[in-house]
C-alpha atoms as a PDB file:
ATOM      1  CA  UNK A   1       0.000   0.000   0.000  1.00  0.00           C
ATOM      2  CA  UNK A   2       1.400   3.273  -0.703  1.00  0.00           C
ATOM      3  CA  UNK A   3      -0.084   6.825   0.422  1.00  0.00           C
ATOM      4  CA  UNK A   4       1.034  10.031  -0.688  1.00  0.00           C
ATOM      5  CA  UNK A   5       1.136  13.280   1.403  1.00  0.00           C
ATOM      6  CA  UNK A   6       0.803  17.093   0.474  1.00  0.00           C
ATOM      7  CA  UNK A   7       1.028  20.050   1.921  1.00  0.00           C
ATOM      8  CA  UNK A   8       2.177  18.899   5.637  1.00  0.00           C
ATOM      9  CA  UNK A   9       4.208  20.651   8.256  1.00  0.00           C
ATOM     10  CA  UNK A  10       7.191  20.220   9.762  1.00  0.00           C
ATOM     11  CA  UNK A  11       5.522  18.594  13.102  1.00  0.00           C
ATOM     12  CA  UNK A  12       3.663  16.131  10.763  1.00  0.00           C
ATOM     13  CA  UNK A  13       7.006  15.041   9.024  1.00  0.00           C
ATOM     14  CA  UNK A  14       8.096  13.962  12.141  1.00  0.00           C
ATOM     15  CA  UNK A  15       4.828  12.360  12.990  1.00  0.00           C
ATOM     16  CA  UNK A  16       4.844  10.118   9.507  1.00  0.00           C
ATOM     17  CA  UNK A  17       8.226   8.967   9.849  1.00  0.00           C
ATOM     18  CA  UNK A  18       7.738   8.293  14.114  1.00  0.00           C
ATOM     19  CA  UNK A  19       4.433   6.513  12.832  1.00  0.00           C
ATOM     20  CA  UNK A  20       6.839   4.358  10.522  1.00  0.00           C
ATOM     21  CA  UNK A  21       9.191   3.508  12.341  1.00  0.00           C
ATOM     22  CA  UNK A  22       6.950   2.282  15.251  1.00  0.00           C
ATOM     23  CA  UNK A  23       5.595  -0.261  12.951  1.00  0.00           C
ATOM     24  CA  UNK A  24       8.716  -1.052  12.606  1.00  0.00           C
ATOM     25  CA  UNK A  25      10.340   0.195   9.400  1.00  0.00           C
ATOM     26  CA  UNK A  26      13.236   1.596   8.495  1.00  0.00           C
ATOM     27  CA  UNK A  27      12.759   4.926   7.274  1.00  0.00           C
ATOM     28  CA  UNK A  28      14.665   7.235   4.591  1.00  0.00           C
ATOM     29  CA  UNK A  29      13.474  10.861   4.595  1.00  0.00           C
ATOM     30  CA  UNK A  30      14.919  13.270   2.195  1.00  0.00           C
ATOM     31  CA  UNK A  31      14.633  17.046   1.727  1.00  0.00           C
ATOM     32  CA  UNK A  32      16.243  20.163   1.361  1.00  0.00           C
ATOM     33  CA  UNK A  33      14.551  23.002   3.540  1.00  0.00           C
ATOM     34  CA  UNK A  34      14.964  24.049   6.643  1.00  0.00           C
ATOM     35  CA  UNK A  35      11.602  22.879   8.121  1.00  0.00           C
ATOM     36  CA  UNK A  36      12.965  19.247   6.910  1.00  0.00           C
ATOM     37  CA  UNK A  37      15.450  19.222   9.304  1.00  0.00           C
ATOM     38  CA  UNK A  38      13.753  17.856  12.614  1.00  0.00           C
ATOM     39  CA  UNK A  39      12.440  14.908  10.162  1.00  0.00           C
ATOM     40  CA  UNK A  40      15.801  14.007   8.189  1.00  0.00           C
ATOM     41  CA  UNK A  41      17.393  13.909  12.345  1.00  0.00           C
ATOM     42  CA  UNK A  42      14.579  11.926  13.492  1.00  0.00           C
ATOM     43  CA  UNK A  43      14.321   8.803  10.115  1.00  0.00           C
ATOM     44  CA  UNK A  44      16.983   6.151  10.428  1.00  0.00           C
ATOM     45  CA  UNK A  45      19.044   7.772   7.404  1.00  0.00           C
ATOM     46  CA  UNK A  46      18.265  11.446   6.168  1.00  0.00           C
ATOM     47  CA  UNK A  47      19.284  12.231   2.617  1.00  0.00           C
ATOM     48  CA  UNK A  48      19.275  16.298   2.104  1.00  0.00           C
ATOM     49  CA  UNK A  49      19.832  17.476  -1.398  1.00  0.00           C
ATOM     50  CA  UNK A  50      23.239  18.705  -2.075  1.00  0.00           C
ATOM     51  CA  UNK A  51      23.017  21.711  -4.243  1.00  0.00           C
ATOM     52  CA  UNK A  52      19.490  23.165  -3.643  1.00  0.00           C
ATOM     53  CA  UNK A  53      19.549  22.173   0.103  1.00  0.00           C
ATOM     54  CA  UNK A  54      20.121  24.468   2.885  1.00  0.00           C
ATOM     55  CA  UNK A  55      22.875  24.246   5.292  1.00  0.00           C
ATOM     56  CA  UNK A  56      20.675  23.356   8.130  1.00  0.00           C
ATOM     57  CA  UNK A  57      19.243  20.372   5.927  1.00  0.00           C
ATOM     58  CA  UNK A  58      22.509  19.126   5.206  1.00  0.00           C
ATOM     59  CA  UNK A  59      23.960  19.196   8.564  1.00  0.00           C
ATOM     60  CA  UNK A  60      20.916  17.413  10.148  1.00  0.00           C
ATOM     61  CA  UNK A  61      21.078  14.966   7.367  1.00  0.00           C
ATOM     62  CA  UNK A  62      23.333  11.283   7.328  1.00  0.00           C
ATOM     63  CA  UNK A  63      23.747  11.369   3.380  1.00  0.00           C
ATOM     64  CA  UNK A  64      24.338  14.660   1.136  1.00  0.00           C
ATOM     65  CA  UNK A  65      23.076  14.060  -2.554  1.00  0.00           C
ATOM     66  CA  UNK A  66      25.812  16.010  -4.507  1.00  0.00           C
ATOM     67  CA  UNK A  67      24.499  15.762  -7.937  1.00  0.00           C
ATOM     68  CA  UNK A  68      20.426  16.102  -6.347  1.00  0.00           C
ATOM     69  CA  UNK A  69      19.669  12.837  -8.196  1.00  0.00           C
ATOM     70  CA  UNK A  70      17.674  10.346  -6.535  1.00  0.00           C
ATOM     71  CA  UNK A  71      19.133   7.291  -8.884  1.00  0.00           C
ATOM     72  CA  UNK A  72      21.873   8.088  -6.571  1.00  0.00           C
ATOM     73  CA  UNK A  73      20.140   6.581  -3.378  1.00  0.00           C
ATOM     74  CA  UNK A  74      18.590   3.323  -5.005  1.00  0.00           C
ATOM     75  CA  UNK A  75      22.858   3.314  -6.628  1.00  0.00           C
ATOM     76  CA  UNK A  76      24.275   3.677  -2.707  1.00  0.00           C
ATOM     77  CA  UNK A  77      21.739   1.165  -1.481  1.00  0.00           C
ATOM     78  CA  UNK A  78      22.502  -1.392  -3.900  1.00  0.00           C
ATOM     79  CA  UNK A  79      26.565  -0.394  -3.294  1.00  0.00           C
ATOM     80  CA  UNK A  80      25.820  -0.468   1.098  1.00  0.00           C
ATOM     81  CA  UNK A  81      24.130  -4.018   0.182  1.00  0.00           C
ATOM     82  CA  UNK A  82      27.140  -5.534  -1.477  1.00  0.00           C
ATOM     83  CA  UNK A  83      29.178  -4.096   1.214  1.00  0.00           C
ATOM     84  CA  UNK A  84      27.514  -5.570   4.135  1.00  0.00           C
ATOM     85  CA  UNK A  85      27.535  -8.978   2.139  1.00  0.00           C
ATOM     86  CA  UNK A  86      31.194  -8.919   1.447  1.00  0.00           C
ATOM     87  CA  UNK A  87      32.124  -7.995   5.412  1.00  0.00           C
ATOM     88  CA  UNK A  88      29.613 -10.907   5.680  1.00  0.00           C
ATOM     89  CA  UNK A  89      31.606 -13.122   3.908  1.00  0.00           C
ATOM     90  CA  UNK A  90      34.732 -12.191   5.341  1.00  0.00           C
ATOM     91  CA  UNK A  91      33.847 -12.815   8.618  1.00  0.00           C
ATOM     92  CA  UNK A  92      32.599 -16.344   7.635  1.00  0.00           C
ATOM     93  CA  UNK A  93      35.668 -17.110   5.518  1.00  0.00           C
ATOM     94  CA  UNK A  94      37.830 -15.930   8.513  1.00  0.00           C
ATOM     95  CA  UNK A  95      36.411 -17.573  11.362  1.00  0.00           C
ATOM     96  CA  UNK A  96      35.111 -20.574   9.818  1.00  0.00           C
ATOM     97  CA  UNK A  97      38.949 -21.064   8.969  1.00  0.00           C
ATOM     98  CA  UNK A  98      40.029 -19.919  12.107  1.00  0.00           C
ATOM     99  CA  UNK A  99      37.476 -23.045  13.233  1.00  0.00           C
ATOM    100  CA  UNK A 100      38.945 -25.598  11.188  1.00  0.00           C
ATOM    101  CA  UNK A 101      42.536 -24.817  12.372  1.00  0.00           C
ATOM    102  CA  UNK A 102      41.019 -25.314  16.068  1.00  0.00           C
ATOM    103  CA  UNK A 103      39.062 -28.443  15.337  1.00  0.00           C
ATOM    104  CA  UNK A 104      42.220 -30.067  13.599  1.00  0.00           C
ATOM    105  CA  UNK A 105      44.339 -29.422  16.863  1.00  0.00           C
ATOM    106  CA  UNK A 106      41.298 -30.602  19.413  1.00  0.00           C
ATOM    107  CA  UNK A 107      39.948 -33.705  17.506  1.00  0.00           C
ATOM    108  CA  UNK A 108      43.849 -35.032  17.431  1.00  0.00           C
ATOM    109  CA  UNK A 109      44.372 -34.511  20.942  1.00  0.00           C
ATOM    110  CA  UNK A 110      41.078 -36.144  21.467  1.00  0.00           C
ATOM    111  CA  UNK A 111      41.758 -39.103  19.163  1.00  0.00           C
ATOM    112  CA  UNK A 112      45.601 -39.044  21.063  1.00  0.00           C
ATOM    113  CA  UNK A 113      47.155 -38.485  17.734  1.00  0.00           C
ATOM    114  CA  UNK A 114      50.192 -36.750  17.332  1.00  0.00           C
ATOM    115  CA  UNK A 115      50.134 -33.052  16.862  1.00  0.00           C
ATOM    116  CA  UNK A 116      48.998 -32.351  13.376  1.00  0.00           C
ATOM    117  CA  UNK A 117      50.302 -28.904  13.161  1.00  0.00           C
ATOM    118  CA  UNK A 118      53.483 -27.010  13.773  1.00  0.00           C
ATOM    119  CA  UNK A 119      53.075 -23.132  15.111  1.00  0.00           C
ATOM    120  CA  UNK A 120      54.808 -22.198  11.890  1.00  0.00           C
ATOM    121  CA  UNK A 121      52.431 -23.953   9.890  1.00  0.00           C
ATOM    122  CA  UNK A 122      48.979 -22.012  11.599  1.00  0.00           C
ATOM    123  CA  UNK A 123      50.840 -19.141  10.836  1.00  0.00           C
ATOM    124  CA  UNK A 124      51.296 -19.412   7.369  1.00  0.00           C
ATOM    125  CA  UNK A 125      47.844 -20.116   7.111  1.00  0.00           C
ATOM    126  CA  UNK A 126      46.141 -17.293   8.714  1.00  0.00           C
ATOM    127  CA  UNK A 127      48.872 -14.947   6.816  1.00  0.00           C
ATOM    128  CA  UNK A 128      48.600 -16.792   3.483  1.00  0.00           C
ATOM    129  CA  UNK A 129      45.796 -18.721   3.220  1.00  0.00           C
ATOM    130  CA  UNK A 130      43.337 -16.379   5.068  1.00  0.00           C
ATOM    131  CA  UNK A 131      44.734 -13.296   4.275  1.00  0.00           C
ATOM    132  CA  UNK A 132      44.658 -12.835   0.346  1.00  0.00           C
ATOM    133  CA  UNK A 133      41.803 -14.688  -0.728  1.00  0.00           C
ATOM    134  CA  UNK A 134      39.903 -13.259   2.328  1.00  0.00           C
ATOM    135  CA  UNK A 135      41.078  -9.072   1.122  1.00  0.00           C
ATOM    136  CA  UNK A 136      39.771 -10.605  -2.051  1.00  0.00           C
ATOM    137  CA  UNK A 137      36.456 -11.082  -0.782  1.00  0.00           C
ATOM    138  CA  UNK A 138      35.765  -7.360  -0.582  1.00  0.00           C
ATOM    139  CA  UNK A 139      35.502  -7.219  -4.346  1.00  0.00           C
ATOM    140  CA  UNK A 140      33.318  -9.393  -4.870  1.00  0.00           C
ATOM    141  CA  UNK A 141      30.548  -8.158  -6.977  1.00  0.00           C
ATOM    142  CA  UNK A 142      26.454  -7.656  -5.812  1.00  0.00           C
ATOM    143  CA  UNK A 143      25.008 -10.655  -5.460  1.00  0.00           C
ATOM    144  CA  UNK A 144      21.699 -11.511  -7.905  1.00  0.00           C
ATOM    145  CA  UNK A 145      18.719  -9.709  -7.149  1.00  0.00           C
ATOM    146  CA  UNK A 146      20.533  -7.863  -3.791  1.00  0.00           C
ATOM    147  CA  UNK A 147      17.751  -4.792  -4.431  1.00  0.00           C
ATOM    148  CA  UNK A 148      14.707  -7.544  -4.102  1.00  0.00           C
ATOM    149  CA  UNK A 149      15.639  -7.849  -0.645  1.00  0.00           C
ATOM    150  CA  UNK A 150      13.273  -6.842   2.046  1.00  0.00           C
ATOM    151  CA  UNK A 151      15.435  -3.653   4.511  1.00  0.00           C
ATOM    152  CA  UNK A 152      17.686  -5.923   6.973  1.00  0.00           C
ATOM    153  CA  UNK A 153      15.862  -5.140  10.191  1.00  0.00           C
ATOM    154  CA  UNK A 154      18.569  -2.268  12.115  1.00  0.00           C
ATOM    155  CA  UNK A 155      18.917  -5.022  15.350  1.00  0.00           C
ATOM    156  CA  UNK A 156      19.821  -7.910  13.592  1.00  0.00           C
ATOM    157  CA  UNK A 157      22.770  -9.926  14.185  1.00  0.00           C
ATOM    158  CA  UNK A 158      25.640  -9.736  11.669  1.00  0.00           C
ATOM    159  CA  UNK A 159      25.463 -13.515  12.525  1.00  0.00           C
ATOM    160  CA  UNK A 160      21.770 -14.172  10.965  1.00  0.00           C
ATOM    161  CA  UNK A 161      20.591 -16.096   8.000  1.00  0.00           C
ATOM    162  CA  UNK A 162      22.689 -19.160   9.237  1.00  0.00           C
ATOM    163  CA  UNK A 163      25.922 -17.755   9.208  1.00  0.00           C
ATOM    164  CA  UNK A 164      27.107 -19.244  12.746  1.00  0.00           C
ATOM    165  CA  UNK A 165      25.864 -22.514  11.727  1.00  0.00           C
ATOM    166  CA  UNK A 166      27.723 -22.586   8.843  1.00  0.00           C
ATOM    167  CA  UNK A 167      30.930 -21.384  10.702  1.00  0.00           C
ATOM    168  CA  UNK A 168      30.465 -24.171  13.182  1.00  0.00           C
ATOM    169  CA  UNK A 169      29.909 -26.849  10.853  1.00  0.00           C
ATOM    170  CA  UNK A 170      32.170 -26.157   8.384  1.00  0.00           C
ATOM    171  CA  UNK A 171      34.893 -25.556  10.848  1.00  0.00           C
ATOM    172  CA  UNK A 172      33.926 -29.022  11.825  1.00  0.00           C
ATOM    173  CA  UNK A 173      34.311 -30.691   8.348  1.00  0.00           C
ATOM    174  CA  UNK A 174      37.755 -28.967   7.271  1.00  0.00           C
ATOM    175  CA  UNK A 175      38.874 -30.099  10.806  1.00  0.00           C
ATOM    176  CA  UNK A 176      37.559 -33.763  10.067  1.00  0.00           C
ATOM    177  CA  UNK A 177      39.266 -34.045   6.878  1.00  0.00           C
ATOM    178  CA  UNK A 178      42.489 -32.923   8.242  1.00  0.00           C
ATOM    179  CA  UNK A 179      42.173 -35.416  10.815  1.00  0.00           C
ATOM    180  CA  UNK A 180      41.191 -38.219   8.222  1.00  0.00           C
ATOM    181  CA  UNK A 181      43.993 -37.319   6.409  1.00  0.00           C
ATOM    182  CA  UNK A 182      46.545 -37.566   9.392  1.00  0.00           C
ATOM    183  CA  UNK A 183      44.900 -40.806  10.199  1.00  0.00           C
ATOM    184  CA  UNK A 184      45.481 -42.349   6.747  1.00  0.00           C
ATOM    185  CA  UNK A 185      48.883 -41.362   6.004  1.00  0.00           C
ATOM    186  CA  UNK A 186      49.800 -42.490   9.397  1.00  0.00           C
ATOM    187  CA  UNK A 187      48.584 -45.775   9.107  1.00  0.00           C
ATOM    188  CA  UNK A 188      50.308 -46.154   5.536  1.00  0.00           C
ATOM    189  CA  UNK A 189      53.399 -45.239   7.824  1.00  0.00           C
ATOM    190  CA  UNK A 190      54.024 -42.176   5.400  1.00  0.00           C
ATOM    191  CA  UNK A 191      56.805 -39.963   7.156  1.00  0.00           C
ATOM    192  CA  UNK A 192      55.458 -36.664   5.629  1.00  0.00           C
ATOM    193  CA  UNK A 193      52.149 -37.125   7.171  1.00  0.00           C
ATOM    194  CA  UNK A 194      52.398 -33.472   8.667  1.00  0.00           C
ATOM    195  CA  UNK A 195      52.609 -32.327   5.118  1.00  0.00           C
ATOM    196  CA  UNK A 196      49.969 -33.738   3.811  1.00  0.00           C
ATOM    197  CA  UNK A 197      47.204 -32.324   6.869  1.00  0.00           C
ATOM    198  CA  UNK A 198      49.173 -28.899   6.246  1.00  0.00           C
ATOM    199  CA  UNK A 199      48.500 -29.350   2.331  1.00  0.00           C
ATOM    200  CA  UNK A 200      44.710 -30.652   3.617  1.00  0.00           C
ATOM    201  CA  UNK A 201      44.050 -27.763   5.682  1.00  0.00           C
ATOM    202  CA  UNK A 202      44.993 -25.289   3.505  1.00  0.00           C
ATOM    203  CA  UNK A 203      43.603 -26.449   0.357  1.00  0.00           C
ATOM    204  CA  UNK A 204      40.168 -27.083   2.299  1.00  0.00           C
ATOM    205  CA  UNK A 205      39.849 -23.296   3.452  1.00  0.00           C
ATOM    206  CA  UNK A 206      40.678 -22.368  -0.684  1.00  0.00           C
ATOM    207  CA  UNK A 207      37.915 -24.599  -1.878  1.00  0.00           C
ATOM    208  CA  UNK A 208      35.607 -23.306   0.914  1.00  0.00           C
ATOM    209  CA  UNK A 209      36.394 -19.290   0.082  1.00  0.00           C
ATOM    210  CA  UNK A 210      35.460 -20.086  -3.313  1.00  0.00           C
ATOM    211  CA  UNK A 211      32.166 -22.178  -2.458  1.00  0.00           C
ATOM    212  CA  UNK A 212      31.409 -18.718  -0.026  1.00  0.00           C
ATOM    213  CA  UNK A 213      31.363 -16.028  -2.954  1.00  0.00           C
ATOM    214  CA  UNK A 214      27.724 -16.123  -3.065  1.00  0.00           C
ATOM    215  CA  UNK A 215      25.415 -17.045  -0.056  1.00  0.00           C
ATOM    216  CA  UNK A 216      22.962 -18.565  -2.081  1.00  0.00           C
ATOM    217  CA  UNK A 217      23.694 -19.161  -5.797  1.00  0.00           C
ATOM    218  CA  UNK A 218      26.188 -21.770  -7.019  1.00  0.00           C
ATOM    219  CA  UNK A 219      29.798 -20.695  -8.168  1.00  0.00           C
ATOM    220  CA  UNK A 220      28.828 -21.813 -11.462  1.00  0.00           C
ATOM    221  CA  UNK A 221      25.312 -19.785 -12.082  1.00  0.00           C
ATOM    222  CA  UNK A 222      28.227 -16.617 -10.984  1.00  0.00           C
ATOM    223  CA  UNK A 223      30.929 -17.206 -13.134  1.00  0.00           C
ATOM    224  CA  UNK A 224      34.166 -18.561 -11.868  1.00  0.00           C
ATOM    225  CA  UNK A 225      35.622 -15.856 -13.332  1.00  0.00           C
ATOM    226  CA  UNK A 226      33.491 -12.787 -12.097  1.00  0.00           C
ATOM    227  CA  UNK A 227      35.824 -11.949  -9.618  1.00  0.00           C
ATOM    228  CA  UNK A 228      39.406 -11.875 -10.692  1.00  0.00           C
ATOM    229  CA  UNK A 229      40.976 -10.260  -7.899  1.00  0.00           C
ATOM    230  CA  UNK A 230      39.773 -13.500  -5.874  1.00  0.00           C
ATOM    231  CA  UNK A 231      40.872 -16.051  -8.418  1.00  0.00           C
ATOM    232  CA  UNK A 232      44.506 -14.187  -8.214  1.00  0.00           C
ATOM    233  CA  UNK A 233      44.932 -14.223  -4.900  1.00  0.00           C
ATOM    234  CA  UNK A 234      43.493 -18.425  -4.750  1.00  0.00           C
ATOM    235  CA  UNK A 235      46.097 -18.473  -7.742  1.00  0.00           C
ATOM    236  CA  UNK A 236      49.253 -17.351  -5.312  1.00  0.00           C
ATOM    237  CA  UNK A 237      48.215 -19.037  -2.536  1.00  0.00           C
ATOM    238  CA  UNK A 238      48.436 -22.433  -4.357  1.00  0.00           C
ATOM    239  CA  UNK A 239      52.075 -21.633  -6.026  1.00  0.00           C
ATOM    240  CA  UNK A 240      52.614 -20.200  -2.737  1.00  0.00           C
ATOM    241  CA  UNK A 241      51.535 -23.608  -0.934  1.00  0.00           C
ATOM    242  CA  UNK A 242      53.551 -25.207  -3.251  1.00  0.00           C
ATOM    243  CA  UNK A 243      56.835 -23.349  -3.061  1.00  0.00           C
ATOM    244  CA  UNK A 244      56.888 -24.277   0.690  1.00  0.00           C
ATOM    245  CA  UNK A 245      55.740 -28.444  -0.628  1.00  0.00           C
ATOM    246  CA  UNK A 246      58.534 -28.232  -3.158  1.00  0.00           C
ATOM    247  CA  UNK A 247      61.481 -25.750  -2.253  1.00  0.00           C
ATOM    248  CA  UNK A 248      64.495 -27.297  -0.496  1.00  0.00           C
ATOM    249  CA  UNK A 249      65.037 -24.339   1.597  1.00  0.00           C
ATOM    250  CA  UNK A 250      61.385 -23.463   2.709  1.00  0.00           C
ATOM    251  CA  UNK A 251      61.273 -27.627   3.712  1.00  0.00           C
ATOM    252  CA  UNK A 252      64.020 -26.873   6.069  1.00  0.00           C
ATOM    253  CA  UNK A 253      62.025 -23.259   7.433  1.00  0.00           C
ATOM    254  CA  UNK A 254      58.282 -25.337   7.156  1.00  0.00           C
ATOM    255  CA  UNK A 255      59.091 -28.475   8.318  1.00  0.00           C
ATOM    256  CA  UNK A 256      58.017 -29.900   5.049  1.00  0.00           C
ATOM    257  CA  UNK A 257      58.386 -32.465   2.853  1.00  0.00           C
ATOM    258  CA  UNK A 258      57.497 -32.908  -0.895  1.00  0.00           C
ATOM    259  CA  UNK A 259      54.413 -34.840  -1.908  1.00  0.00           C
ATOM    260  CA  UNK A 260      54.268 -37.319  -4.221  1.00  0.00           C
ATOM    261  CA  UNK A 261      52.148 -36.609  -7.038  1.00  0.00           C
ATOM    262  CA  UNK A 262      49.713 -39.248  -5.384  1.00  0.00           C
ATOM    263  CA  UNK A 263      49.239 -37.573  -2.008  1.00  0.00           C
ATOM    264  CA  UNK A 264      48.874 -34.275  -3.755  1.00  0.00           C
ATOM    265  CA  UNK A 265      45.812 -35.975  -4.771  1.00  0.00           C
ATOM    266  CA  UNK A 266      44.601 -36.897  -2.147  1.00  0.00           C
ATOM    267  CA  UNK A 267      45.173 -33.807  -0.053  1.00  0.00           C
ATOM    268  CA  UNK A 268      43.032 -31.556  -2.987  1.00  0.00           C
ATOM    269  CA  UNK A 269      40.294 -34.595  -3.108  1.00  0.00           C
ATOM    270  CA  UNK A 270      39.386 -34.609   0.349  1.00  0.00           C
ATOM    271  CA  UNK A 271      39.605 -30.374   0.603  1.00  0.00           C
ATOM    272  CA  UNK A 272      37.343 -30.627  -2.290  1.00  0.00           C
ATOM    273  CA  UNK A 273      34.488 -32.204  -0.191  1.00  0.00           C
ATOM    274  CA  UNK A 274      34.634 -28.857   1.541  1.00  0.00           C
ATOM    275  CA  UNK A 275      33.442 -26.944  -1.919  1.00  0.00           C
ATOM    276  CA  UNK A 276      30.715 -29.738  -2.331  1.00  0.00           C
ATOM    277  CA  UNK A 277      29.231 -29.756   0.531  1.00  0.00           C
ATOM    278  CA  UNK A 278      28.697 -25.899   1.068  1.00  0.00           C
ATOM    279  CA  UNK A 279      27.281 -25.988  -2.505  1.00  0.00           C
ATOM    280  CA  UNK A 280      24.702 -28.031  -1.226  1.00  0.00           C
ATOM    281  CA  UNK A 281      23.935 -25.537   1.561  1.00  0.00           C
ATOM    282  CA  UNK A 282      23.589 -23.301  -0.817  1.00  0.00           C
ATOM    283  CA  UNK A 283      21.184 -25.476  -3.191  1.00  0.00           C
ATOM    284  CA  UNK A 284      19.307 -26.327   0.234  1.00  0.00           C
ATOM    285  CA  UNK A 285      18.748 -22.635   1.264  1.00  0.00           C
ATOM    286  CA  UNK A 286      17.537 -21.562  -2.071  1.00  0.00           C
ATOM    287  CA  UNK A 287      14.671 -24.275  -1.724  1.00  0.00           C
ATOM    288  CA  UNK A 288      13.632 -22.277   1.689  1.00  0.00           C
ATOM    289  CA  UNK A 289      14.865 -25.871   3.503  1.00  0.00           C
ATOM    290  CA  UNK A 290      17.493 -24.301   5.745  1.00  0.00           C
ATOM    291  CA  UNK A 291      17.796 -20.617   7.469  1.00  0.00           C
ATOM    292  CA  UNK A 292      14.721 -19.321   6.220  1.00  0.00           C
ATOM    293  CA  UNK A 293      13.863 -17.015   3.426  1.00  0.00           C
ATOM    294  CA  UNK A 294      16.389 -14.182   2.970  1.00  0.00           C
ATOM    295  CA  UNK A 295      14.946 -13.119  -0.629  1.00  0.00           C
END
């Protein structure tokens, strides 16, 4: 329903967006005089016009349009969206690795296995493997229909929309598969077994930042290539990963050993269940089945 208003004071400004907001919008107000001012203070974002406005409107106001143009809002709502979705992303990309790294070290000390992880080697990974592809992130472009969405409600958790579950269980699963790893190569009695759940680790959290791009559609209704800045930085981190497999004199700094072509292998095939099984997340929460509807 929309309804239109003419004609009304400054008191009953402030009245329409109060009304609003108790209902429990979120309300833009724009303007340009000074008898706008007390309303663009009072809506959750005032927008005051930047070259017929008056001082007082501008100060009072959260946004100044420069150019007057009011393309420009729906243009810095649909650039605030993809914003808040890429810190989003971030923050899952970050902690859900920071999760896996945990769950690696408690699941072997549960299981009594031997440490599966040197202090240089968490390192590298939250400089490395974290770092770049997670700076990446930030580029990533709007997601499909981002200006369907209903307003985020202002109180929500950063957290919503099943972003702790994911960090939880996903942390989980790149921990288990480290594990798994460890557990098969020492049971094959393979000497470079710490290798291989370093190689495991990291390739798991590369596969998983790539799954992440979207929160809802699949990598490959995107474009793998959409985002070059993120398949760069994946790019360096794998010659980077393998330098330190394959270099005589980062083997002596790592700790490392090189892989044969086989365990390589087997190191990307089990990080690869990581990318799987967050595309079916994905699949699941576009079919309403898990987190609810975010539009």
């Amino acid at each position: 329903m929309a309804c239109v208003f003419t004609r009304v004071d400054p008191k009953q400004k402030i009245r329409i967006v109060k009304a609003l907001q108790e209902q429990g919008e979120f309300v833009a107000m724009t303007g340009d005089g000074v008898n706008d001012a007390p309303a663009l203070k009072s809506a959750g974002i005032g927008v005051a016009m930047g070259k017929k406005g008056t001082d007082v409107a501008r100060e009072a106001a959260d946004m100044v349009l420069l150019d007057d143009n009011f393309a420009t809002i729906v243009a810095a709502v649909k650039e605030g969206r993809r914003i808040f979705d890429d810190i989003r992303k971030f923050i899952k990309y970050t902690m859900t690795s920071n999760s896996g790294e945990i769950w690696t070290l408690v699941l072997a000390m549960l299981l009594g296995l031997p440490l599966p992880l040197l202090p240089i080697h968490i390192l590298w990974i939250n400089l490395v493997t974290d770092g770049l592809p997670g700076l990446a992130l930030a580029s990533e472009p709007a997601e499909r229909k981002v200006m369907q969405r209903d307003p985020r409600p202002p109180q929500e958790n950063i957290f919503a929309h099943g972003m702790w579950q994911h960090i939880v269980f996903v942390g989980i699963l790149i921990g288990a598969l480290s594990i798994g790893a460890q557990i098969w190569a020492i049971d094959r009695q393979i000497e470079h077994w710490q290798t291989i759940v370093f190689t495991t680790l990291t390739f798991s959290q590369l596969f998983h930042v790539m799954a992440i791009r979207s929160e809802r559609d699949s990598l490959f209704s995107i474009g793998l290539f959409s985002n070059p800045q993120l398949i760069g930085a994946v790019a360096l981190t794998v010659v980077l990963q393998l330098a330190v497999i394959y270099t005589p004199f980062l083997n002596d700094i790592f700790k490392t050993a090189p892989l044969p072509l086989g365990d390589l292998m087997i190191c990307v095939l089990l990080a690869s269940v990581v990318f799987v099984v967050v595309e079916v997340e994905k699949w699941m929460v576009r079919r309403g089945w898990l987190y609810g509807n975010r539009g």
